[in-house]
Each structure stands twice: as structure tokens, then as C-alpha cells.
C-alpha atoms as a PDB file:
ATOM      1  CA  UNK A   1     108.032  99.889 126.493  1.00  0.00           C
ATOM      2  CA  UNK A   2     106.243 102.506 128.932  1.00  0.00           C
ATOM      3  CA  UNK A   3     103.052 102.101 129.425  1.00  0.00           C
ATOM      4  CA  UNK A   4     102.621 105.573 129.501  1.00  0.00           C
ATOM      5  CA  UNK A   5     103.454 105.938 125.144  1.00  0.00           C
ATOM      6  CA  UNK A   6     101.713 102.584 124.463  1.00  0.00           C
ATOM      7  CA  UNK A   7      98.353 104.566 125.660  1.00  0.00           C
ATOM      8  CA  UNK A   8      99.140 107.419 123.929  1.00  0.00           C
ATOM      9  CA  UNK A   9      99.943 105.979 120.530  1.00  0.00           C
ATOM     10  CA  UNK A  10      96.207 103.479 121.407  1.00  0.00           C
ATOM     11  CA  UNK A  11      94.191 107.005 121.623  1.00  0.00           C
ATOM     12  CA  UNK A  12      96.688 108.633 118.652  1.00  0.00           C
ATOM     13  CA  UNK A  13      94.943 105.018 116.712  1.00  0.00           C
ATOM     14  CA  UNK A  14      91.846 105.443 117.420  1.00  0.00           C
ATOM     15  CA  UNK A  15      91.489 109.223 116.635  1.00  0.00           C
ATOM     16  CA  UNK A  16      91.280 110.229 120.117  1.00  0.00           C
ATOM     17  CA  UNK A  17      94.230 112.553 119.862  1.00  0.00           C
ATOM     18  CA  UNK A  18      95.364 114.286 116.238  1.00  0.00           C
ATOM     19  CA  UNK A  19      98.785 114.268 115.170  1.00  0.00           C
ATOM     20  CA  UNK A  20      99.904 117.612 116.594  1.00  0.00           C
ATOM     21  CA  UNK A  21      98.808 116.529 119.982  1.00  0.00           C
ATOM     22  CA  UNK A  22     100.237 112.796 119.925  1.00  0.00           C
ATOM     23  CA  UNK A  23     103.386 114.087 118.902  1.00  0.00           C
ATOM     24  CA  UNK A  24     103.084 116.949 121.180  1.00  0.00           C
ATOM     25  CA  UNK A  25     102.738 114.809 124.057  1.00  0.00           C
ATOM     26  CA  UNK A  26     105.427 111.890 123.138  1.00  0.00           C
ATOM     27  CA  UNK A  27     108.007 114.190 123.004  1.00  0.00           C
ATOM     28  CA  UNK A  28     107.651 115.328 126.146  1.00  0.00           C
ATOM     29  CA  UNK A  29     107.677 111.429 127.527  1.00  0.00           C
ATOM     30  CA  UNK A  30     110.754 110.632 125.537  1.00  0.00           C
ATOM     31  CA  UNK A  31     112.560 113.958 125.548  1.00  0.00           C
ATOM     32  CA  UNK A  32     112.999 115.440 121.861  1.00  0.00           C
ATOM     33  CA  UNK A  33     111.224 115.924 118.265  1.00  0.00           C
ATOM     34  CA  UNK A  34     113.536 113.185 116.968  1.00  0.00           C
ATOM     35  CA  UNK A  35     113.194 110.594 119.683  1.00  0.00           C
ATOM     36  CA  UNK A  36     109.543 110.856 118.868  1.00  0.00           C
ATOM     37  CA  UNK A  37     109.989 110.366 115.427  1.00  0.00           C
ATOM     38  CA  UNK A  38     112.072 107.377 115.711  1.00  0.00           C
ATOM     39  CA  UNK A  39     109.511 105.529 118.580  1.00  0.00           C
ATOM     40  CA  UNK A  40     106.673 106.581 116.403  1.00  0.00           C
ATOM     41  CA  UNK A  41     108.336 104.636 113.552  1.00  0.00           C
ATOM     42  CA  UNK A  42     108.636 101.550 115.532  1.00  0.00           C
ATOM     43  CA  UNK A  43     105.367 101.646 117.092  1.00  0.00           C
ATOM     44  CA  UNK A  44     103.611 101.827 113.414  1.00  0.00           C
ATOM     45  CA  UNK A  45     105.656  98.970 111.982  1.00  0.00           C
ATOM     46  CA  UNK A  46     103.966  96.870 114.484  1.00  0.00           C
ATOM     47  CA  UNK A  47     100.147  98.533 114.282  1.00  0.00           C
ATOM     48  CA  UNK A  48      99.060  97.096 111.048  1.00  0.00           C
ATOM     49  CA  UNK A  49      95.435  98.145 110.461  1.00  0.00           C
ATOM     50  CA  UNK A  50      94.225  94.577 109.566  1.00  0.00           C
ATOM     51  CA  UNK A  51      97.498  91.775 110.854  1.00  0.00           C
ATOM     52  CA  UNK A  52      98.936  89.415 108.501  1.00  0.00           C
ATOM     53  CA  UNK A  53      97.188  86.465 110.085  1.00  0.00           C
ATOM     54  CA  UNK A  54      93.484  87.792 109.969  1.00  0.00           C
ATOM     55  CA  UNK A  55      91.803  84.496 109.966  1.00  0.00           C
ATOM     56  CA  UNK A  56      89.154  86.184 107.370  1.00  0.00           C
ATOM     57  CA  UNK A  57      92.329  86.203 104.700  1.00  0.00           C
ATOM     58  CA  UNK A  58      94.346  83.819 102.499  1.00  0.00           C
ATOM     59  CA  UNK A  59      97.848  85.598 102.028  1.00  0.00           C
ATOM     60  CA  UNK A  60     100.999  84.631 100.014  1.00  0.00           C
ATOM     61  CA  UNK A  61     103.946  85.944  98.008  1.00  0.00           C
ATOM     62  CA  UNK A  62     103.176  84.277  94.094  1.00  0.00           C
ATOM     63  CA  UNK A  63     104.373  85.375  90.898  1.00  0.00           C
ATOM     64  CA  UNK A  64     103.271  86.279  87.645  1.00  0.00           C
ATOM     65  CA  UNK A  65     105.058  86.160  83.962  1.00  0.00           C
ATOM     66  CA  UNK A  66     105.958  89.909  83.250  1.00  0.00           C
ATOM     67  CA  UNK A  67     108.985  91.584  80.366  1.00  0.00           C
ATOM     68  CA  UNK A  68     111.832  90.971  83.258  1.00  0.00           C
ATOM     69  CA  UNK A  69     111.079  87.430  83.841  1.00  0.00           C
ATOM     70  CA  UNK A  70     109.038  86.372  86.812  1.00  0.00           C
ATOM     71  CA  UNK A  71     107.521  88.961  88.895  1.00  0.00           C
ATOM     72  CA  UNK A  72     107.235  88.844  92.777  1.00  0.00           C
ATOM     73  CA  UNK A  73     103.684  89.775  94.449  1.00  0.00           C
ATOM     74  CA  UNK A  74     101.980  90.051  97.687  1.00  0.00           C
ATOM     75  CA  UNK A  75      98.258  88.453  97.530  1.00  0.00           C
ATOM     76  CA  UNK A  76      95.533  88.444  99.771  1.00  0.00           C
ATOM     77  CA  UNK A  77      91.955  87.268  99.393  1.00  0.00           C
ATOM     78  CA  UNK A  78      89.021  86.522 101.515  1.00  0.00           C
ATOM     79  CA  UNK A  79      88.448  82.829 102.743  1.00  0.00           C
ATOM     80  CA  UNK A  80      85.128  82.629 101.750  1.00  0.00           C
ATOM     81  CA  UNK A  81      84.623  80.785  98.253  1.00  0.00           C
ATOM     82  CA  UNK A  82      83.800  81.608  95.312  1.00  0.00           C
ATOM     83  CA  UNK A  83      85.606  84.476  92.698  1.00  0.00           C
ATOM     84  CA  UNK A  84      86.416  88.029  93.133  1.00  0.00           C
ATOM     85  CA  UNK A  85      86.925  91.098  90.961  1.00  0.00           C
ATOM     86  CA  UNK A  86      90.299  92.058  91.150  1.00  0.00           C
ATOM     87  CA  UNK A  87      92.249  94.801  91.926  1.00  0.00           C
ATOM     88  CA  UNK A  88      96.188  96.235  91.641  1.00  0.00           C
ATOM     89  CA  UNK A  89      98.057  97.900  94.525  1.00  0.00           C
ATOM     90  CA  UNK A  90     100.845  99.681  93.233  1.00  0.00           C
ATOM     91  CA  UNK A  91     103.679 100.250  96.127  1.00  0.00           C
ATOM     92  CA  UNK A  92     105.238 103.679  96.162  1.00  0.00           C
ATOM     93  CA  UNK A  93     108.867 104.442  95.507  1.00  0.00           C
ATOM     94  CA  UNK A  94     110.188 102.388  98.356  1.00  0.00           C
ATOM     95  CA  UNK A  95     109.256  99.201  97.136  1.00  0.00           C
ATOM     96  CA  UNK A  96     106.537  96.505  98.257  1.00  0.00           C
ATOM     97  CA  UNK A  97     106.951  98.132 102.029  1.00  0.00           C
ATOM     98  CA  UNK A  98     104.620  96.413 104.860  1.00  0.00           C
ATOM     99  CA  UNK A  99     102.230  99.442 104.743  1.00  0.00           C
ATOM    100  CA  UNK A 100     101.544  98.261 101.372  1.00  0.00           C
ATOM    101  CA  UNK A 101     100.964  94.869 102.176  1.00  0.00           C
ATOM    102  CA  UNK A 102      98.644  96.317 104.770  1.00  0.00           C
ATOM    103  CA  UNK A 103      96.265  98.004 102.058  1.00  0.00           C
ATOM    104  CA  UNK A 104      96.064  94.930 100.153  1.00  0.00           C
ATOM    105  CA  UNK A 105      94.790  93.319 102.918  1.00  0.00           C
ATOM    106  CA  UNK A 106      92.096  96.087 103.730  1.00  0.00           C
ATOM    107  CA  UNK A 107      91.695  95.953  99.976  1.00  0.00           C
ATOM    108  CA  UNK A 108      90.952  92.033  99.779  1.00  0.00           C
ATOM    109  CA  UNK A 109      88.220  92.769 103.402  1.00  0.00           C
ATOM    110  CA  UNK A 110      86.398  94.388 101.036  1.00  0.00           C
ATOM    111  CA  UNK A 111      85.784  91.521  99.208  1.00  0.00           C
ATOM    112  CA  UNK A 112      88.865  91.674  96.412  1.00  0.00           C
ATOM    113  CA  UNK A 113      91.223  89.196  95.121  1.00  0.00           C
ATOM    114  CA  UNK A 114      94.177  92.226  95.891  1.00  0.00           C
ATOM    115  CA  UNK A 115      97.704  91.425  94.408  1.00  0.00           C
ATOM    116  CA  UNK A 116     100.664  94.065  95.432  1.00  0.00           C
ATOM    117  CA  UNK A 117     103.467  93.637  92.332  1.00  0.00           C
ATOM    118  CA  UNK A 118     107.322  94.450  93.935  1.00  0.00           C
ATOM    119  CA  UNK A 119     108.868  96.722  91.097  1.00  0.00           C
ATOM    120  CA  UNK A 120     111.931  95.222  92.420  1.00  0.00           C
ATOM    121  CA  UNK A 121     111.610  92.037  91.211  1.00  0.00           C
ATOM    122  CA  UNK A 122     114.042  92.042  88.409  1.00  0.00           C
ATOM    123  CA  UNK A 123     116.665  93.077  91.182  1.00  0.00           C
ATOM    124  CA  UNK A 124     115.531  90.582  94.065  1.00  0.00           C
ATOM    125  CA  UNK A 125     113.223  92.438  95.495  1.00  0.00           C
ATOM    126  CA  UNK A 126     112.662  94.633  97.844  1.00  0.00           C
ATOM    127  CA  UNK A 127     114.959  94.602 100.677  1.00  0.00           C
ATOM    128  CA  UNK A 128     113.320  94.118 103.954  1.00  0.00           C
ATOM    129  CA  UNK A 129     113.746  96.606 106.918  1.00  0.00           C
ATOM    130  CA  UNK A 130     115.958  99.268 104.634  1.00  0.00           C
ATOM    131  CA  UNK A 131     113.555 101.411 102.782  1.00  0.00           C
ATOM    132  CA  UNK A 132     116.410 104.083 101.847  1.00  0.00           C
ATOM    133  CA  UNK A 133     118.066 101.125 100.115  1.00  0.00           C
ATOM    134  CA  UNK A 134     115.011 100.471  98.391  1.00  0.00           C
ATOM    135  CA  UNK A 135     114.136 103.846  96.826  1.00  0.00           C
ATOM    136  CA  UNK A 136     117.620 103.433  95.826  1.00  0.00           C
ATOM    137  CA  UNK A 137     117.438 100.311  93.939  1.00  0.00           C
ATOM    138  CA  UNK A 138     113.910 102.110  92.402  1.00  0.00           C
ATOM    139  CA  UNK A 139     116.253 104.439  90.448  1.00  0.00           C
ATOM    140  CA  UNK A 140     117.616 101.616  88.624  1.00  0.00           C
ATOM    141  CA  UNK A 141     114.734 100.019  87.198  1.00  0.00           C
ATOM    142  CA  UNK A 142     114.226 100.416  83.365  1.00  0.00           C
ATOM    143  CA  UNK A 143     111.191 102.900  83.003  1.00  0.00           C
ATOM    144  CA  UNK A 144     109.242 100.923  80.480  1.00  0.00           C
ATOM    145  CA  UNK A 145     110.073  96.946  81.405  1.00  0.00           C
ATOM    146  CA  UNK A 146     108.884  98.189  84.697  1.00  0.00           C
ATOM    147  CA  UNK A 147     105.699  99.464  83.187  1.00  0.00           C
ATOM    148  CA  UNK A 148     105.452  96.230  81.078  1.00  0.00           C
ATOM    149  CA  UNK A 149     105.504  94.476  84.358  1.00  0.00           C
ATOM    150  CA  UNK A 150     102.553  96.029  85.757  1.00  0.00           C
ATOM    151  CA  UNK A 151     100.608  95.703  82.665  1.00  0.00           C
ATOM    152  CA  UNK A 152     101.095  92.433  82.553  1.00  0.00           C
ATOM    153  CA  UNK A 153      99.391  92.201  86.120  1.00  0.00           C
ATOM    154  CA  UNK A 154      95.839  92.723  84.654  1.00  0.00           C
ATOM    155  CA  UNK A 155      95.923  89.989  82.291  1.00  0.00           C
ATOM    156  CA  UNK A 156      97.358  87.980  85.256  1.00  0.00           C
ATOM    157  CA  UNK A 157      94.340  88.701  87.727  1.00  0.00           C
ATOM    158  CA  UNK A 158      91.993  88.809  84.151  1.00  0.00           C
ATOM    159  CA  UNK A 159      93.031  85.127  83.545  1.00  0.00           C
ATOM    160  CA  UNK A 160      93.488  84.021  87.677  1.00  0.00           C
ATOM    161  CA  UNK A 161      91.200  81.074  88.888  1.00  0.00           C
ATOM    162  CA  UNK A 162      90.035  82.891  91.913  1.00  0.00           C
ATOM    163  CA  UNK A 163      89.201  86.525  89.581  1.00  0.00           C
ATOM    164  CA  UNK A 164      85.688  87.374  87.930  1.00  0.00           C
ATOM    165  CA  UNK A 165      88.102  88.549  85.058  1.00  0.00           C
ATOM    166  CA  UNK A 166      87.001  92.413  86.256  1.00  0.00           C
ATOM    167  CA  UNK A 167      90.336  94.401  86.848  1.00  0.00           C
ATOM    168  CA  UNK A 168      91.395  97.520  88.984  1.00  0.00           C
ATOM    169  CA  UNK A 169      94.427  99.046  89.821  1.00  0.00           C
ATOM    170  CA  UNK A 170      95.142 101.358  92.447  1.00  0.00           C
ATOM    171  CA  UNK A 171      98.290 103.045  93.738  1.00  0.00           C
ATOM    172  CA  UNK A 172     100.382 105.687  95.353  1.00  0.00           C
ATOM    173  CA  UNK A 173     102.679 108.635  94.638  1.00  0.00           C
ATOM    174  CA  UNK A 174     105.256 106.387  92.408  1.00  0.00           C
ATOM    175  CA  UNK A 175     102.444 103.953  91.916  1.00  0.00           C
ATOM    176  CA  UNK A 176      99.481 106.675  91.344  1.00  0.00           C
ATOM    177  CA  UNK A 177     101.641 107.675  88.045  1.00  0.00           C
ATOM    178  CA  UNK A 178     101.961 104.042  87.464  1.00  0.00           C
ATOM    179  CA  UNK A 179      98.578 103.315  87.937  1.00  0.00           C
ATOM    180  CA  UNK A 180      97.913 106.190  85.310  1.00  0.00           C
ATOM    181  CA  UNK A 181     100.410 104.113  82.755  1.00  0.00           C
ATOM    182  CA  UNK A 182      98.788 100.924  83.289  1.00  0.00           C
ATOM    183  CA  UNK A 183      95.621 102.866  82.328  1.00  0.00           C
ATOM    184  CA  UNK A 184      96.959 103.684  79.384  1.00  0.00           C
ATOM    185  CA  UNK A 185      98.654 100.208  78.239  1.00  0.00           C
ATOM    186  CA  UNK A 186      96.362  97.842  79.331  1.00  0.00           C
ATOM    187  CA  UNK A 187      92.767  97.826  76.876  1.00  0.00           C
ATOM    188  CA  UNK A 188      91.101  95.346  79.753  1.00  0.00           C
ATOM    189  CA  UNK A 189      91.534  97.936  82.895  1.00  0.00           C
ATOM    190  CA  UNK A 190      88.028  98.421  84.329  1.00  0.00           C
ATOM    191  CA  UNK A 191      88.831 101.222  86.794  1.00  0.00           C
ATOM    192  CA  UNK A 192      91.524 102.872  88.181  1.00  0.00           C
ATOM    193  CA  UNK A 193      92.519 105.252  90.968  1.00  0.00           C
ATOM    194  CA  UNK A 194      95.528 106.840  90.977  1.00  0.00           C
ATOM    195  CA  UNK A 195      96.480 108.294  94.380  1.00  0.00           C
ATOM    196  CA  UNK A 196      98.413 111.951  94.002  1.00  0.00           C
ATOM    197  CA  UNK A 197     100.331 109.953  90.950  1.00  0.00           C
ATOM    198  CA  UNK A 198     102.028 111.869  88.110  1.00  0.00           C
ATOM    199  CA  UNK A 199      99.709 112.086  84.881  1.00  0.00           C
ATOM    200  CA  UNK A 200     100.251 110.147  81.595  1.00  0.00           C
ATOM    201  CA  UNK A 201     101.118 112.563  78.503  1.00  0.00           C
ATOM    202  CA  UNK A 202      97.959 113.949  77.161  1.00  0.00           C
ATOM    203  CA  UNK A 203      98.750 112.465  73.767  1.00  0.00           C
ATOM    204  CA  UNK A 204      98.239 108.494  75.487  1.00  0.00           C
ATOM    205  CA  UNK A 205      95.027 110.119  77.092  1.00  0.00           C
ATOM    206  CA  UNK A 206      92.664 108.731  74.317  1.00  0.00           C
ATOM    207  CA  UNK A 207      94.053 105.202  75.081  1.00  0.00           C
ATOM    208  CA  UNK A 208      92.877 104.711  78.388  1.00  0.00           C
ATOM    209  CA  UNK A 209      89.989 102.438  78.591  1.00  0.00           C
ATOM    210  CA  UNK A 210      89.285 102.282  81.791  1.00  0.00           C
ATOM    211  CA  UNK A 211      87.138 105.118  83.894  1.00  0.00           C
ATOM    212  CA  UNK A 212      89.254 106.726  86.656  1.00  0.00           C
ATOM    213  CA  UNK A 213      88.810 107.930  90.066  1.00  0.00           C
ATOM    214  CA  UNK A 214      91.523 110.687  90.888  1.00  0.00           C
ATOM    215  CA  UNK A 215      93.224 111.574  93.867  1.00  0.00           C
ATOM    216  CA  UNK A 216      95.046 114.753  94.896  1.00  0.00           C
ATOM    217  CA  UNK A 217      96.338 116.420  98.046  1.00  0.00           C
ATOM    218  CA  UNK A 218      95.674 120.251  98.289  1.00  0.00           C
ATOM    219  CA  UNK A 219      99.151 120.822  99.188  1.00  0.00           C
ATOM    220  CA  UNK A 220     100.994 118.951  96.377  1.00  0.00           C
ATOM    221  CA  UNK A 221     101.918 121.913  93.854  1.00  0.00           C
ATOM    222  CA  UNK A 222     104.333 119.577  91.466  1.00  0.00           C
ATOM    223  CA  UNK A 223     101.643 117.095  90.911  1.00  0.00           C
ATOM    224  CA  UNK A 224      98.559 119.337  90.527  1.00  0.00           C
ATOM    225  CA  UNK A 225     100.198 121.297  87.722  1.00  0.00           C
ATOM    226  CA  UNK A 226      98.990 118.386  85.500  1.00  0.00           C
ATOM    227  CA  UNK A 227      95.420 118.238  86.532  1.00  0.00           C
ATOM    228  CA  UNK A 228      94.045 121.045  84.234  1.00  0.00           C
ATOM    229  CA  UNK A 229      95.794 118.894  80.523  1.00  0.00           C
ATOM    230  CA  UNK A 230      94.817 115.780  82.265  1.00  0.00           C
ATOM    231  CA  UNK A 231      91.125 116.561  82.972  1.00  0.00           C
ATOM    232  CA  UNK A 232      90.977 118.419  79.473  1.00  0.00           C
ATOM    233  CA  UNK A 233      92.287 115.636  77.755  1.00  0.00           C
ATOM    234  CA  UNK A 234      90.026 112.971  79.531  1.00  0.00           C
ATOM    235  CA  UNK A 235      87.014 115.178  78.778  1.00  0.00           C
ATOM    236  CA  UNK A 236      87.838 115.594  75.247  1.00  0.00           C
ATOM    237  CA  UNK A 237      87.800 112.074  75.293  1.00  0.00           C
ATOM    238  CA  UNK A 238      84.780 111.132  76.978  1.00  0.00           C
ATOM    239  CA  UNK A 239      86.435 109.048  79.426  1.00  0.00           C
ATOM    240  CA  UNK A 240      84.572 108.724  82.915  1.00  0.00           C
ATOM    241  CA  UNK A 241      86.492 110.275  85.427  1.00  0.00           C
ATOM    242  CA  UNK A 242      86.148 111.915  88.697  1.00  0.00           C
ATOM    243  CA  UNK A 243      88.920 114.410  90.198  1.00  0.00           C
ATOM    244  CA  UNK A 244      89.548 114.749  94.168  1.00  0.00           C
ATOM    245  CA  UNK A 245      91.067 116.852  95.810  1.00  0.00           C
ATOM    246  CA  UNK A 246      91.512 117.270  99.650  1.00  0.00           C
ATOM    247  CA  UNK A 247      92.547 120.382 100.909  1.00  0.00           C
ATOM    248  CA  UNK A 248      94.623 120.466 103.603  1.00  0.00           C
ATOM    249  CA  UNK A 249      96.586 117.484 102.695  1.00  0.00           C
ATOM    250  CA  UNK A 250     100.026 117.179 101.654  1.00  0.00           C
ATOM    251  CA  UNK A 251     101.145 114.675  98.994  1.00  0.00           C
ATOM    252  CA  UNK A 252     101.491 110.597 100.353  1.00  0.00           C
ATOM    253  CA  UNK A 253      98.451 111.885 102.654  1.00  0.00           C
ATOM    254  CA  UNK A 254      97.538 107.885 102.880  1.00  0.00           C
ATOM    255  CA  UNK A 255     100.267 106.821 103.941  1.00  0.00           C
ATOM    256  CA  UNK A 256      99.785 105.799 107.921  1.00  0.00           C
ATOM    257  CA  UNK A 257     103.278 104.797 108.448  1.00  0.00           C
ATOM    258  CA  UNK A 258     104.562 108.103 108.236  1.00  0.00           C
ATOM    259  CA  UNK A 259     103.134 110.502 110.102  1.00  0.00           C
ATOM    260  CA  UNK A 260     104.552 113.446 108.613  1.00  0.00           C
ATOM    261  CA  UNK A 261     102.209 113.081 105.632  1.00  0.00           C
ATOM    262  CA  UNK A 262      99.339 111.279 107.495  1.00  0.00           C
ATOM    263  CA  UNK A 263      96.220 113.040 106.677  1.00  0.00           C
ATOM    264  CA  UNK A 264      93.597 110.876 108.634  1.00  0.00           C
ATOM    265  CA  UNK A 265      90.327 112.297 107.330  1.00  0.00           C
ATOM    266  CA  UNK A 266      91.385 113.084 104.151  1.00  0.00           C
ATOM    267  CA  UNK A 267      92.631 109.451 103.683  1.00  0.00           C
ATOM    268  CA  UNK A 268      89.600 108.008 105.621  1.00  0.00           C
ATOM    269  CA  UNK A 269      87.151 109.715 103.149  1.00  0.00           C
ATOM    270  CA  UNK A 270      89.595 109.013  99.474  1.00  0.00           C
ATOM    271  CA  UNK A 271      89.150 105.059 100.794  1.00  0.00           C
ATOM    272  CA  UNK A 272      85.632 104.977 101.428  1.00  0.00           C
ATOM    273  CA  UNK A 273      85.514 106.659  97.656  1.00  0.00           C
ATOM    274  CA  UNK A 274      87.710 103.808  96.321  1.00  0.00           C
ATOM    275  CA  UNK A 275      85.727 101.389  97.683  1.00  0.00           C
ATOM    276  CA  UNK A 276      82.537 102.560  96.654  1.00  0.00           C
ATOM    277  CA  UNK A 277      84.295 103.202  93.006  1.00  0.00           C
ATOM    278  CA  UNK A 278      85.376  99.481  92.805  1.00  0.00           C
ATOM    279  CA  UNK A 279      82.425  97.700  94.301  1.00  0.00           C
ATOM    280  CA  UNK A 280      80.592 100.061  91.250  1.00  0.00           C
ATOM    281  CA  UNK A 281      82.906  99.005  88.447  1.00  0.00           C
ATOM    282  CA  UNK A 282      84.007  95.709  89.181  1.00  0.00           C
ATOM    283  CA  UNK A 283      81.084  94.429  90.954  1.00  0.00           C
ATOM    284  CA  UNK A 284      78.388  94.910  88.427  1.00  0.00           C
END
């Protein structure tokens, strides 16, 4: 590869360059919009923000008993001994994708035992390297055996070896809505933050147990038509919440591996709020 676009993409990394200019300047190396597009996508596939062989982490696919049968899941935990809180990563609607696998590895630095469920489990899982076939596949899933699955990850990490018994869940777009549901069905939930997800109905509000950290993007008009019922209803419940939301942004704004959405301060500043939120609930 030219040495020329592996500097670039280094300085587009390490916030040297934003994302107008990185692209701005790769398509001129390589000639069109779309070329760009397509490098980019290779070059982030291989730029993992902490590798799958960190030598601070312990990493493995395991399973769990969930309402489908057994379900697949990505863990990672810190060498170190001794027992962690716990905490969810819920993929979004392409599946248990290496970019999520990537967060539960930054998740478990932080000092979490992090598990990443694959939705697709009951269909074999997510198929690797074809993320259209996977938001395919996501269309097929039954609604609330899916939800059951999740659920069934907090008394999983509540009841795992390595787990204080202290429970979070996090997750994204597809996963922020099921990260709200899982709220809502699971009594033992200590915290959750749902990432731009879709809101539960307001009637399930009362249920939730857990207090919740909330995540929006300015730009994200479909999503943020809920916020108004779902702040109402989680006030009129005295459930502790917090509501964020980060102009400028456009919905998936976490997401690093596509750069279309990429928002790098606003998903800089929603982790370091996570974090803080988790270490709070689950650490104390």
C-alpha cells in the first residue's frame, strides 16, 4: 500500500486531520469519492483501537443458556486477578461485527469483565466479512426470544465466577433500543446506557430498575421524537437518568468503522461519560 495513504490515514488516527480533510486528501491520491470509501474501509478493519492480542486481556468466544438455546458471545477481561463488575455490549444491526469486539475490549481496559452477545446465534451467527448478509439475517430474528436472549445475559455475568455480580449493559443504534428492553426485563440491571437506541413504551417505563445514562445524536430526528415520553415517563417514575445529546452528530456517531457517521469528539466525550457512569454504579 502507498506510503503516501498509510500516513494520511496515521494523522486521520490520531486527530491530526478531521474527516473532511482525510477524505479530502485520499481522494485525490486514489482518484475518486468511492475509491476512498472503499480503501478507507479496508484500512479501518485493520486499525482496531486496542488489537485482539493486547497482552493486558483474556479474550474468547463462550456461551451462555438463553430462550433459543445456547447463545454465542465475545468476552474480554483484564489479566489481572481478582473479579469485575460487569457490563453488556449490545452489537448493532449488523451483528457481533469486529468494531464491536473492539469496544468490548476498550470496555474490559477499563477494568470490566465485557461480554458482546451475537443476536445471531439462533441462526449460526454472524457471518464473517459480509455485514449486508448480516443485517439481513437480523430481520429474521423473533423480536422477543431475541430480547429473552439478552436478558438472560445479566443473570449470566450476575452468576459468572470472574463478576462482582454488579451488571451493565451498553449498546448501539439496534442495541441502544435493546439495551432500553433489557432495562426493562431484567430487575438486577445496575446501569445502563443506551447509545441513540429506540425507547421502550412508556407503559414498561416504571419497570426499569436500573438508572440510565442516555445517548443521542443532534442530527437523529426519528429517534429523538421519543425523548420528551421517555424522559417524562422516567421522571414520573423517579428513575435516575441522565439525557445526552451531542449536537452536531448524526445517529451511529460511535461508530469508528464508518466514517460517514464518525463523530470523533462527540464519541470521545459520550465514552469518557460511560466510563465514569459505570465505574460510579458498578464500582461502588
Amino acid at each position: 500500500m502507498d506510503q503516501k495513504v498509510v500516513d494520511l490515514y496515521r494523522e486521520f488516527r490520531e486527530g491530526i486531520l478531521d474527516r473532511r480533510e482525510f477524505f479530502t486528501k485520499l481522494t485525490v491520491l486514489v482518484g475518486s469519492m468511492a475509491a476512498a470509501y472503499s480503501l478507507f474501509a479496508v484500512l479501518d478493519a485493520k486499525a482496531d483501537v486496542v488489537a485482539e492480542d493486547d497482552p493486558r486481556l483474556e479474550t474468547e468466544m463462550v456461551t451462555y443458556p438463553g430462550a433459543t438455546g445456547d447463545v454465542m458471545a465475545y468476552l474480554a477481561r483484564p489479566r489481572e486477578e481478582g473479579k469485575k463488575p460487569a457490563v453488556i455490549i449490545i452489537h448493532e444491526n449488523r451483528g457481533l461485527q469486529p468494531h464491536i469486539k473492539d469496544v468490548t475490549r476498550r470496555m474490559a481496559l477499563e477494568g470490566f469483565l465485557a461480554v458482546a452477545p451475537d443476536a445471531l446465534s439462533p441462526l449460526g451467527g454472524t457471518p464473517e466479512n459480509d455485514a449486508d448478509s448480516a443485517r439481513t439475517k437480523m430481520r429474521e430474528l423473533d423480536g422477543e426470544s431475541t430480547q429473552k436472549n439478552f436478558v438472560a445475559a445479566v443473570e449470566y455475568l450476575k452468576t459468572h465466577p470472574l463478576s462482582t455480580g454488579k451488571v451493565g449493559c451498553t449498546g448501539f443504534c439496534w442495541g441502544g433500543g435493546m439495551t432500553n428492553q433489557v432495562a426493562v426485563h431484567a430487575p438486577d440491571l445496575v446501569a445502563a446506557v443506551p447509545y441513540y437506541g429506540r425507547q421502550p413504551e412508556v407503559e414498561d417505563v416504571p419497570k426499569i430498575k436500573a438508572s440510565i445514562l442516555a445517548h443521542y445524536a443532534g442530527d437523529d430526528e426519528r429517534i429523538n421524537a421519543g425523548i420528551p415520553a421517555f424522559e417524562k415517563a422516567l421522571k414520573e417514575a423517579g428513575i435516575e437518568y441522565t439525557v445526552y445529546i451531542y449536537e452536531g452528530a448524526k445517529h451511529a456517531f460511535n461508530n469508528d468503522a464508518n466514517p460517514e457517521r464518525y463523530h470523533k469528539e462527540a464519541a470521545e466525550l459520550a465514552w469518557q461519560r460511560t466510563i465514569a457512569f459505570f465505574k460510579d454504579k458498578l464500582k461502588t
